[in-house]
Protein backbone atom coordinates (compact mmCIF):
# COMPACT_ATOMS: atom_id res chain seq x y z
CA UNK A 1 0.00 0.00 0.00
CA UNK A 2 2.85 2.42 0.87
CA UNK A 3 4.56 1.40 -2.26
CA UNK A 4 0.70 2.32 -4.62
CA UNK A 5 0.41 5.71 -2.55
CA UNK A 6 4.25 6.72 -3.19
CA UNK A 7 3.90 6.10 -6.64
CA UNK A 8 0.29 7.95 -6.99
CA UNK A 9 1.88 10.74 -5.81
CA UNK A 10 5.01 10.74 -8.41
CA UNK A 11 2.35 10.10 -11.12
CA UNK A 12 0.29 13.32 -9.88
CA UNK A 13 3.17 15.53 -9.61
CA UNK A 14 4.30 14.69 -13.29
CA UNK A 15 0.86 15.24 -14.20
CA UNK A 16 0.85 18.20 -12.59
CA UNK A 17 4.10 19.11 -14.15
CA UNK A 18 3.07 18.50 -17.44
CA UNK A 19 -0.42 19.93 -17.00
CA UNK A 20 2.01 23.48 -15.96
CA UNK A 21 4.62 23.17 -18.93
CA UNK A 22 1.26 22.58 -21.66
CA UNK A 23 -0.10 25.84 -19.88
CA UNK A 24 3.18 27.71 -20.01
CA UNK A 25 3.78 26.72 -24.05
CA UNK A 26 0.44 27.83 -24.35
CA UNK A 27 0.85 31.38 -23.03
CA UNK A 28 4.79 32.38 -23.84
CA UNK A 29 6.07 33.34 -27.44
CA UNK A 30 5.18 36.16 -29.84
CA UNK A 31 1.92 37.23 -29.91
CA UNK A 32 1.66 36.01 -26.62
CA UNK A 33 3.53 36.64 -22.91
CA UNK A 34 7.52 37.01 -23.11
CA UNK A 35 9.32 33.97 -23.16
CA UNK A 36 11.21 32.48 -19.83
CA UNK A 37 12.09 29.36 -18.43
CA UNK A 38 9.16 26.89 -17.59
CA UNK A 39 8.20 26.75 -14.27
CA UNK A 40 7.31 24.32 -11.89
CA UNK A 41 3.44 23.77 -10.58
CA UNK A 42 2.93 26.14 -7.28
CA UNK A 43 6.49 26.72 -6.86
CA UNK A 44 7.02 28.63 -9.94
CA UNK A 45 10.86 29.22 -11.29
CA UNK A 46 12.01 29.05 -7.20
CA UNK A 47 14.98 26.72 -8.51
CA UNK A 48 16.41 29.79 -11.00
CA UNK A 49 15.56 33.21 -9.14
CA UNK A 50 17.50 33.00 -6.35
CA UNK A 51 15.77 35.79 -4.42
CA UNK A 52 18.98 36.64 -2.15
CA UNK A 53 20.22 38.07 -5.32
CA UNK A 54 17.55 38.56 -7.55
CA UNK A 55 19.19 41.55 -10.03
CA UNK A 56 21.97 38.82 -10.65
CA UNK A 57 19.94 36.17 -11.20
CA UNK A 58 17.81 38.16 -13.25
CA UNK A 59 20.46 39.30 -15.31
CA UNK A 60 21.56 36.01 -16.03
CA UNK A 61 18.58 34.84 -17.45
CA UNK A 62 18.75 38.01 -19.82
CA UNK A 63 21.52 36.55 -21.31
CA UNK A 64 19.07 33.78 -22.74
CA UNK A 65 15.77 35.16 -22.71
CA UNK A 66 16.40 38.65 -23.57
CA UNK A 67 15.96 42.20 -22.66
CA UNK A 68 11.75 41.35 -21.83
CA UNK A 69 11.17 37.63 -20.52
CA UNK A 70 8.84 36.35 -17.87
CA UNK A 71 9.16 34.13 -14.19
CA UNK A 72 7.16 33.21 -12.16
CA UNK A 73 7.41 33.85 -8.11
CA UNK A 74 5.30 31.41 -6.94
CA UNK A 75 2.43 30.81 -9.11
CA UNK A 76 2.51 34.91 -10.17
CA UNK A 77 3.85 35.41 -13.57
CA UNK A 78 6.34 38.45 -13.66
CA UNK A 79 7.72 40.15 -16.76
CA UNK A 80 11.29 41.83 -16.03
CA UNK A 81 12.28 44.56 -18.70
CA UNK A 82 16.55 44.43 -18.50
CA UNK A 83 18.46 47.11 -20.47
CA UNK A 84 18.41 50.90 -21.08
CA UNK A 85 16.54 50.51 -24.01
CA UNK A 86 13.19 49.00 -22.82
CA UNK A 87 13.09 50.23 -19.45
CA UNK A 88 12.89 53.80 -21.08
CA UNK A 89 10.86 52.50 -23.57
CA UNK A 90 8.30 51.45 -20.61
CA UNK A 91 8.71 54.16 -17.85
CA UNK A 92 9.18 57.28 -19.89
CA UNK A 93 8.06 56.36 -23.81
CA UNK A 94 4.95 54.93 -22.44
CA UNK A 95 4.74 56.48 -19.01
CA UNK A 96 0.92 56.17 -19.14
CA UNK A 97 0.47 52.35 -19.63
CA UNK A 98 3.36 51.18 -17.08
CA UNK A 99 2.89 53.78 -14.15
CA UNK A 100 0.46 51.59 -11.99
CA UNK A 101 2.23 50.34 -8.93
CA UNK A 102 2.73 46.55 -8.78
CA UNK A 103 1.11 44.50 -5.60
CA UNK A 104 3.43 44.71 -2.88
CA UNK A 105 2.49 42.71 0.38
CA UNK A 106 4.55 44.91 2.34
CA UNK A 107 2.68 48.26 1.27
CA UNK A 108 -0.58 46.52 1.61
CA UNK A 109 0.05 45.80 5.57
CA UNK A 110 1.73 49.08 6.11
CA UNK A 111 0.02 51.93 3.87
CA UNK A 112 -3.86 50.11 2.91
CA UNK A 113 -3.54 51.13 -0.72
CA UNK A 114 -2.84 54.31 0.65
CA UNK A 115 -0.13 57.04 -0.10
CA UNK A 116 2.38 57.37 -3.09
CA UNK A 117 5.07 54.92 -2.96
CA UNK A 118 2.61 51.57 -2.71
CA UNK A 119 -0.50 53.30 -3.62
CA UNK A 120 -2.62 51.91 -7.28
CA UNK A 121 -5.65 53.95 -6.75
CA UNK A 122 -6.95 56.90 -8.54
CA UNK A 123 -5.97 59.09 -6.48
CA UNK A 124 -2.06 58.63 -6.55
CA UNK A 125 -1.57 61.19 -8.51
CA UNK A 126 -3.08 63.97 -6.98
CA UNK A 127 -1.60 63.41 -3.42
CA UNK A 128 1.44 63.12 -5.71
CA UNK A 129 1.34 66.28 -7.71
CA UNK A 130 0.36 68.38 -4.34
CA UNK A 131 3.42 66.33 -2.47
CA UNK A 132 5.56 67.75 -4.26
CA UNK A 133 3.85 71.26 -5.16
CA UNK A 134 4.24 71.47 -0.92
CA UNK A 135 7.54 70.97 -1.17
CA UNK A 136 8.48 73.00 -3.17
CA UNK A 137 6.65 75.75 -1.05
CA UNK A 138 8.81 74.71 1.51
CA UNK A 139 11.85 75.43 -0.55
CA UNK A 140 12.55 72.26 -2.31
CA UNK A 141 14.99 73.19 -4.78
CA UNK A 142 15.31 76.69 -3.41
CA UNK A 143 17.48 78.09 -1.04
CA UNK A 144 14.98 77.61 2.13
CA UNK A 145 15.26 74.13 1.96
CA UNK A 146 19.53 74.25 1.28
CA UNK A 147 19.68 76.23 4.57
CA UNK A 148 18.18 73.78 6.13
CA UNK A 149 20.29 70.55 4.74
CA UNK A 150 23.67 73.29 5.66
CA UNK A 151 22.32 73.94 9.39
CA UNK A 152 21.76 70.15 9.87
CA UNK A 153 25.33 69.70 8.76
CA UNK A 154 27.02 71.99 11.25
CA UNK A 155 25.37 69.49 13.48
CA UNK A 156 26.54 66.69 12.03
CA UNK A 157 30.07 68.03 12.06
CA UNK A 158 29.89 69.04 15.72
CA UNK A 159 29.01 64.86 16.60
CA UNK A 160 31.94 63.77 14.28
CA UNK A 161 33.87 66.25 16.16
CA UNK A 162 32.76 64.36 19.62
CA UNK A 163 34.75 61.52 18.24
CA UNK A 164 38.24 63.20 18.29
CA UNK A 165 39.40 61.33 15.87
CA UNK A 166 38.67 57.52 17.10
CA UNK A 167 37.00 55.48 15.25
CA UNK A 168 32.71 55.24 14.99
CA UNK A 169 30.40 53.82 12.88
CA UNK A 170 28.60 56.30 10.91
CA UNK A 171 25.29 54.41 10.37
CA UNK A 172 23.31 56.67 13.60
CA UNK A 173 24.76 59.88 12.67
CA UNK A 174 24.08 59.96 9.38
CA UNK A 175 20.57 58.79 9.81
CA UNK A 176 19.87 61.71 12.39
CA UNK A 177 21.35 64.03 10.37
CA UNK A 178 18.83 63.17 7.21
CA UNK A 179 16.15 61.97 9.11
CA UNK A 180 16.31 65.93 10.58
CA UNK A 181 15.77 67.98 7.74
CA UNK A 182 12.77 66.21 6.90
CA UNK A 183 11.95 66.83 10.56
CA UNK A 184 12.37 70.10 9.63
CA UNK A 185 10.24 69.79 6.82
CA UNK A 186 7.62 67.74 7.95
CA UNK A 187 7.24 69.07 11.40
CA UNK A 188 9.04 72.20 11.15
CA UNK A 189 11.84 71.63 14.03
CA UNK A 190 14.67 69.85 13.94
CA UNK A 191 15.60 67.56 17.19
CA UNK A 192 18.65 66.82 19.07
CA UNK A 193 20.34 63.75 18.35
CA UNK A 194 20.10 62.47 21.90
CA UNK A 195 16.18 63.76 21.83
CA UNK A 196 14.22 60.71 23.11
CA UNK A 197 11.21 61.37 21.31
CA UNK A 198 13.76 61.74 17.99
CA UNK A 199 15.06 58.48 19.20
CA UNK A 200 11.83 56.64 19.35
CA UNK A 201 11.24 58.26 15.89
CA UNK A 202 13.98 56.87 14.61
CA UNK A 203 13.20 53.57 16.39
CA UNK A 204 9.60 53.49 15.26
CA UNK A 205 8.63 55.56 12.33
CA UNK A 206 4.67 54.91 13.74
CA UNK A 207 5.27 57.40 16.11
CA UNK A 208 5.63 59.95 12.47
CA UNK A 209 1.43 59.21 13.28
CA UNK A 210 1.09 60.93 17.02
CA UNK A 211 3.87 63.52 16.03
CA UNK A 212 2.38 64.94 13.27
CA UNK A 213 0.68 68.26 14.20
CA UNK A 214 0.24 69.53 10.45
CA UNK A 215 -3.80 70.26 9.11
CA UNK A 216 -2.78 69.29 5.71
CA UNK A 217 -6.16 67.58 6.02
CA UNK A 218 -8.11 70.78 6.03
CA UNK A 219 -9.91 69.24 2.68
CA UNK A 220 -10.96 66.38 5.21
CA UNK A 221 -14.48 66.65 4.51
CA UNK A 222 -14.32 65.33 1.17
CA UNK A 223 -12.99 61.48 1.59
CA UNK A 224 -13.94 60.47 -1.85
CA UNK A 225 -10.35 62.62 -2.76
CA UNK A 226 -7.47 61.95 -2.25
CA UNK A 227 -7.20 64.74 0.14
CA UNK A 228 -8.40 62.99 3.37
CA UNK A 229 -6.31 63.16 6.56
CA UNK A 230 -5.30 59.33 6.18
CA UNK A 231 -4.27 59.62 2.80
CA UNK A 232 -2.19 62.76 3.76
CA UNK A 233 -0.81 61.32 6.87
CA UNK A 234 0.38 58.29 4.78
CA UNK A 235 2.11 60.11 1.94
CA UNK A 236 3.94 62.35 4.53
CA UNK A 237 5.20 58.90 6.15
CA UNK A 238 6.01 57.75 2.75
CA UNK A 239 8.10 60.79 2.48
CA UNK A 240 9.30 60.29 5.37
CA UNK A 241 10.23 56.67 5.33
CA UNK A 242 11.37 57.00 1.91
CA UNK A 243 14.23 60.71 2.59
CA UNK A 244 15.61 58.84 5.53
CA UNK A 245 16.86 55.65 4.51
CA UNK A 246 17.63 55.93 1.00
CA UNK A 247 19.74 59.24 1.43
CA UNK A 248 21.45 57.64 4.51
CA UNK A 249 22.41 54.62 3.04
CA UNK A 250 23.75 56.42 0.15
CA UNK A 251 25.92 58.56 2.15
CA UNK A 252 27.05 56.09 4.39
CA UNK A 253 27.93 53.52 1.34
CA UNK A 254 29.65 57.29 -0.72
CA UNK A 255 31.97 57.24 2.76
CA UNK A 256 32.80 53.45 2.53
CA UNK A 257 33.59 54.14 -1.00
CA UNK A 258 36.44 57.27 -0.23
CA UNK A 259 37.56 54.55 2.61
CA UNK A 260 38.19 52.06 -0.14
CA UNK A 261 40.03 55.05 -2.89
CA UNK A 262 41.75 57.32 -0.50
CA UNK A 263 43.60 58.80 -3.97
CA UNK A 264 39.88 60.20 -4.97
CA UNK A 265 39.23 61.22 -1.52
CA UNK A 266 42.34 63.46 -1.91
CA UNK A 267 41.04 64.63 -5.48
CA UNK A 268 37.48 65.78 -4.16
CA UNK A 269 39.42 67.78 -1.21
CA UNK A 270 41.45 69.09 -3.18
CA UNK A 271 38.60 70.40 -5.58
CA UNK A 272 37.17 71.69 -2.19
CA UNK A 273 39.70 73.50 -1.05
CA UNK A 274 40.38 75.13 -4.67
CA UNK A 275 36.53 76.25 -5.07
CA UNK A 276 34.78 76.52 -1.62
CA UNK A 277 37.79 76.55 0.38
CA UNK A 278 37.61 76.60 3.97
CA UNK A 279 35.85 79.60 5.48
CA UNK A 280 32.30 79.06 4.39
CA UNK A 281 29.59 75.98 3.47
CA UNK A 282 29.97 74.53 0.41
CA UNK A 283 26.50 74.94 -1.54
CA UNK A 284 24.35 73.67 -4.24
CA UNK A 285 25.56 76.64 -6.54
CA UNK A 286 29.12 75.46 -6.08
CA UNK A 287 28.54 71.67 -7.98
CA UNK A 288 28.59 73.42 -11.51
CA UNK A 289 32.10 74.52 -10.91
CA UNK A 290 32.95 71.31 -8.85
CA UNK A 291 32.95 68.58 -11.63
CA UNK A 292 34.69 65.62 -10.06
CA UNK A 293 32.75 66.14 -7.10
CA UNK A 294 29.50 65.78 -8.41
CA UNK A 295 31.15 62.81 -10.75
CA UNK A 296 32.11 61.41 -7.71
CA UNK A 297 28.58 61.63 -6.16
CA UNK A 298 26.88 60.26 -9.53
CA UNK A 299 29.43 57.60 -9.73
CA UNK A 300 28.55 56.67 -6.24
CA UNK A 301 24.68 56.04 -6.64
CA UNK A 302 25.64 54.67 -10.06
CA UNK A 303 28.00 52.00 -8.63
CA UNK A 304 26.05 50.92 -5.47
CA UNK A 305 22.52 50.59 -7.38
CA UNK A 306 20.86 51.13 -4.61
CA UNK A 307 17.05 50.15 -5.29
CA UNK A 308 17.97 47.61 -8.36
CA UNK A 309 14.87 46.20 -9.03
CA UNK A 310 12.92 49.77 -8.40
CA UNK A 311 9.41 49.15 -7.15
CA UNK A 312 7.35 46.75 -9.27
CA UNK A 313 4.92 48.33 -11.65
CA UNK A 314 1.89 46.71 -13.62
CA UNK A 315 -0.70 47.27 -16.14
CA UNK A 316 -4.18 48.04 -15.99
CA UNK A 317 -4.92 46.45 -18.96
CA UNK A 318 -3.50 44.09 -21.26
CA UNK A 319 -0.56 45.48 -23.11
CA UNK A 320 1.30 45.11 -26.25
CA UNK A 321 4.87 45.80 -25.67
CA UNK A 322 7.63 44.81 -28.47
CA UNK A 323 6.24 41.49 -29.99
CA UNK A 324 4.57 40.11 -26.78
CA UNK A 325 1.29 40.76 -24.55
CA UNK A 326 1.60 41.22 -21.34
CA UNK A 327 -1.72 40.60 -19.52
CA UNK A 328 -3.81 43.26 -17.25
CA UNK A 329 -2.58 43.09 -13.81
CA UNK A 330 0.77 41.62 -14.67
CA UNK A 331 3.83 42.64 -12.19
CA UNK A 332 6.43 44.32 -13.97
CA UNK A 333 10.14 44.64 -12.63
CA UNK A 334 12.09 47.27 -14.09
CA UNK A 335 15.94 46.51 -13.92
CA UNK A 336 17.51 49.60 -12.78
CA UNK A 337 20.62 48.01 -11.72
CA UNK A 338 21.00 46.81 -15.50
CA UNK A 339 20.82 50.31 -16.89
CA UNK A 340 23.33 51.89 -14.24
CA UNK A 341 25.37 49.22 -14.81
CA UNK A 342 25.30 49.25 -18.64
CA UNK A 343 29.13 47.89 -19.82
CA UNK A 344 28.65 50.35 -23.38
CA UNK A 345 27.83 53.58 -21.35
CA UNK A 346 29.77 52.71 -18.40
CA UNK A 347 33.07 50.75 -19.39
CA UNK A 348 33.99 48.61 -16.77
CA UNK A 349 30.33 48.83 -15.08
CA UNK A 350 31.20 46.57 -11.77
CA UNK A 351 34.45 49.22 -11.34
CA UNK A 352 34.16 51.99 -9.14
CA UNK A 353 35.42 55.08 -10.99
CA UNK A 354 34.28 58.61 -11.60
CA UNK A 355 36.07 58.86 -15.22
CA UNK A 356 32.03 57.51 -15.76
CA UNK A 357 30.65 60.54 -15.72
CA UNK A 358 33.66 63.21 -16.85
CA UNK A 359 34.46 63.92 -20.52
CA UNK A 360 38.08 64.22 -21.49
CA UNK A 361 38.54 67.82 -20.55
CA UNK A 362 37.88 67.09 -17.58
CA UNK A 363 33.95 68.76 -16.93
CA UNK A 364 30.85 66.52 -16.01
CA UNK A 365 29.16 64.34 -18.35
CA UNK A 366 25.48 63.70 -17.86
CA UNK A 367 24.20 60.37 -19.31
CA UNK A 368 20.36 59.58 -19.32
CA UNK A 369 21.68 56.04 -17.81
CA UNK A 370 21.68 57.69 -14.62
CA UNK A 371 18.15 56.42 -13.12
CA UNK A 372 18.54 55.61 -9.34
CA UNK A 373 15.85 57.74 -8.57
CA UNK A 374 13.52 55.08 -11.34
CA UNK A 375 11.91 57.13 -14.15
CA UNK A 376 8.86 58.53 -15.60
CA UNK A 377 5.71 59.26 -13.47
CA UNK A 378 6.46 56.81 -10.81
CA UNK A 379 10.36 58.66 -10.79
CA UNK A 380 11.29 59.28 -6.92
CA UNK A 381 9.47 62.41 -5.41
CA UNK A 382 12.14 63.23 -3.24
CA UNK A 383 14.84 63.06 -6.03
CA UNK A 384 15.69 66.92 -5.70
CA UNK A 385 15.91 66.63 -2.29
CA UNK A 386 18.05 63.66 -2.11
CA UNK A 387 20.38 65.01 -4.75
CA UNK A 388 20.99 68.42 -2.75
CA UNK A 389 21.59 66.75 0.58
CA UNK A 390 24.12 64.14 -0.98
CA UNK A 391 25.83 66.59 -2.15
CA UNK A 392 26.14 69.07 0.31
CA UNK A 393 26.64 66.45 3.10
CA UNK A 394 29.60 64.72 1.66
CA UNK A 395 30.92 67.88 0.62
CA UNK A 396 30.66 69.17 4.07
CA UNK A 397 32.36 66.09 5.74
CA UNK A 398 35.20 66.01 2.76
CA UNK A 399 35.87 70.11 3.42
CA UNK A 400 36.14 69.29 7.44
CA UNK A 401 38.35 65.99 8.17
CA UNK A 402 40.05 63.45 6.32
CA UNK A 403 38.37 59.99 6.67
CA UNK A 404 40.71 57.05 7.80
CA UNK A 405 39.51 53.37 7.63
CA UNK A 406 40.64 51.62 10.69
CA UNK A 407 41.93 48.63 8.62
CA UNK A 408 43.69 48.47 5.53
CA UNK A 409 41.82 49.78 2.41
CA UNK A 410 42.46 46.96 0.57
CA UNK A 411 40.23 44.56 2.93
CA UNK A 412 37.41 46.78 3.08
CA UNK A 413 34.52 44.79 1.08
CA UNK A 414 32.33 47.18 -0.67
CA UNK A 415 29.96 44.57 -2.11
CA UNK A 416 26.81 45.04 -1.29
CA UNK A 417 24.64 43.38 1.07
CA UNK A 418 21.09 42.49 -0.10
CA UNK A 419 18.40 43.38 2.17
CA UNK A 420 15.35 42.76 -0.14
CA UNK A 421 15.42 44.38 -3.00
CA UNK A 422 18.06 47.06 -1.59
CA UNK A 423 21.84 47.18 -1.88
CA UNK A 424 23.39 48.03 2.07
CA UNK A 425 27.24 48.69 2.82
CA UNK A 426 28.34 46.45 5.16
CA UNK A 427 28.90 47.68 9.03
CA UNK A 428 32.22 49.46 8.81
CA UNK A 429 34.24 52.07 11.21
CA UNK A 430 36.16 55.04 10.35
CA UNK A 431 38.27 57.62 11.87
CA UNK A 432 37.44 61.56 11.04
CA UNK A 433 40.57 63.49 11.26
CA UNK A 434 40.17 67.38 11.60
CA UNK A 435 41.94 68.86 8.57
């Protein structure tokens, strides 16, 4: 009897199998969805994706399905667009079709549908549009808002300071530091960095709820907007969530990176010193004269691909994209680690170097490969932000102290850890010496 039930079940799985391949033919090829490699009844393509590193694996299977092919995550088919050329073709070319938000568990739990970054209702884009009209009141992109990121980095200099030159982990200051000028934005104070209601913010971002003491919500009585005092509270936690971490871990990865190439250190202090020199804050107007700075600073977010998946997307209908159809509802990855990472824009792509984004002579070279910040109408919010506060932290640090690593440079790893879908330095310490 054991013997008949063991081989029932074999016989059901590779009917099951087959029943899943037959389905798969069915659906894949032109005229149909992109091709991809067959997967397995409930378990999907588990056995190819390995989802510890997912933009590698992904990028593998480019290599033999090409720049659009499908897998399936479980039993959910997903279509991954890999390469400059199509994700541009979907997130800008046809912003319109490939803006929806993909499902996300995680936003789901957190948000309710609600907000910018996980939100797929029809609202998005009006909470989106006045996000970032509001900002821009607040200075975003004028010279309120740099006053703020410079007065948060005299504070940031005075804690480095504290450490008189022994070595610290950066990860807390850095955090505070960021985390404070959207405090300052948000709430309109900064806090001190030993503050213990900063500190449980920090610990807890639910507390962003309680805090909150804005009346954005003044358009309250009209819920059927998108202007409700939920909605509002979640997009300002979205902005929240989304100008702390990110910047942070850009920063704090940039540092790691200087650690690692002392010699470019030197080069971006010495640019410094020739341009802002030492009596007064570098600021934003000082990048267009500072051009292997802000190569260095491009070169960093290029290198570390920070977000290399993006945030899924989907369609709200069934789409025809190249030679296939991709069905309505259909999660959509967008490969921004492939289009940093390019090899024909960016020669020697896995290479740290800032020669990626100057020209011969020496001045900055844009290149519409740059897309950390994603692209087209689901493009990062905050990006202006984020790009002024990199900047003009770094720049800060580099015009204060020299950074030391506490170990040799050679044995610092700067390969990423994967945390998700996110590329995070690993824990490091460093010495600031007062220059």
């Amino acid at each position: 009897m054991e013997l008949l039930g063991a081989v029932t079940v074999v016989l059901l799985v590779c009917i099951a199998c087959l029943l899943s391949f037959a389905a798969w033919r069915r659906r894949s090829g032109k005229g149909k969805m992109p091709p991809g490699p067959a997967p397995l009844p409930i378990i999907g393509n588990v056995l190819q994706v390995k989802p510890k590193n997912l933009a590698k694996t992904l990028e593998k299977l480019s290599e033999e399905y090409g720049p659009v092919f499908t897998v399936h995550l479980g039993s959910d088919p997903v279509v991954v667009l890999h390469g400059h050329d199509v994700v541009k073709e979907a997130l800008v070319q046809r912003a319109d079709e490939f803006a929806a938000r993909g499902h996300m568990p995680i936003g789901d739990r957190a948000n309710n549908g609600l907000g910018i970054i996980f939100s797929n209702n029809n609202e998005w884009l009006q909470v989106r549009r006045f996000a970032l009209s509001t900002l821009r009141n607040f200075g975003m992109g004028k010279r309120s808002i740099e006053e703020r990121i410079q007065e948060e980095t005299d504070y940031l200099l005075e804690e480095i300071k504290k450490t008189k030159g022994t070595s610290f982990d950066p990860t807390f200051m850095l955090s505070c530091a960021v985390s404070n000028v959207i405090c300052s934005i948000v709430f309109g104070k900064r806090y001190d960095y030993k503050d213990k209601k900063f500190l449980a913010l920090m610990d807890n971002m639910n507390n962003i709820f309680e805090m909150m003491n804005s009346h954005w919500g003044q358009e309250q009585e009209c819920p059927s907007s998108g202007f409700h005092m939920k909605n509002l509270i979640t997009s300002t936690f979205d902005l929240f969530i989304a100008g702390t971490e990110t910047t942070s871990t850009t920063i704090r990865y940039g540092l790691l990176l200087l650690l690692k190439y002392p010699k470019i250190q030197e080069k971006v202090q010495e640019e410094i010193d020739r341009v802002v020199g030492r009596s007064r804050r570098p600021c934003v107007a000082d990048r267009t004269q500072m051009p292997y700075t802000d190569a260095v600073v491009h070169e960093i977010q290029r290198f570390i691909s920070l977000i290399p998946l993006a945030l899924p997307h989907t369609v709200n209908k069934d789409t025809y994209f190249r030679e296939y159809v991709i069905p309505k509802g259909t999660t959509i990855f967008p490969i921004l680690s492939s289009v940093l990472h390019d090899s024909k824009e960016f020669p020697n792509p896995n290479e740290f170097n800032p020669g990626h984004f100057l020209k011969e002579n020496g001045t900055f070279r844009k290149s519409e490969f740059f897309m950390p910040f994603s692209a087209g109408k689901r493009i990062c919010p905050g990006e202006g932000l984020a790009r002024m506060e990199i900047f003009l932290v770094m720049a800060t640090i580099l015009q204060n102290f020299t950074l030391k690593p506490v170990v040799d440079p050679q044995e610092l790893n700067i390969t990423p850890m994967l945390s998700g879908t996110g590329n995070v330095p690993s824990a490091y310490q460093l010495c600031a010496l007062p220059r």
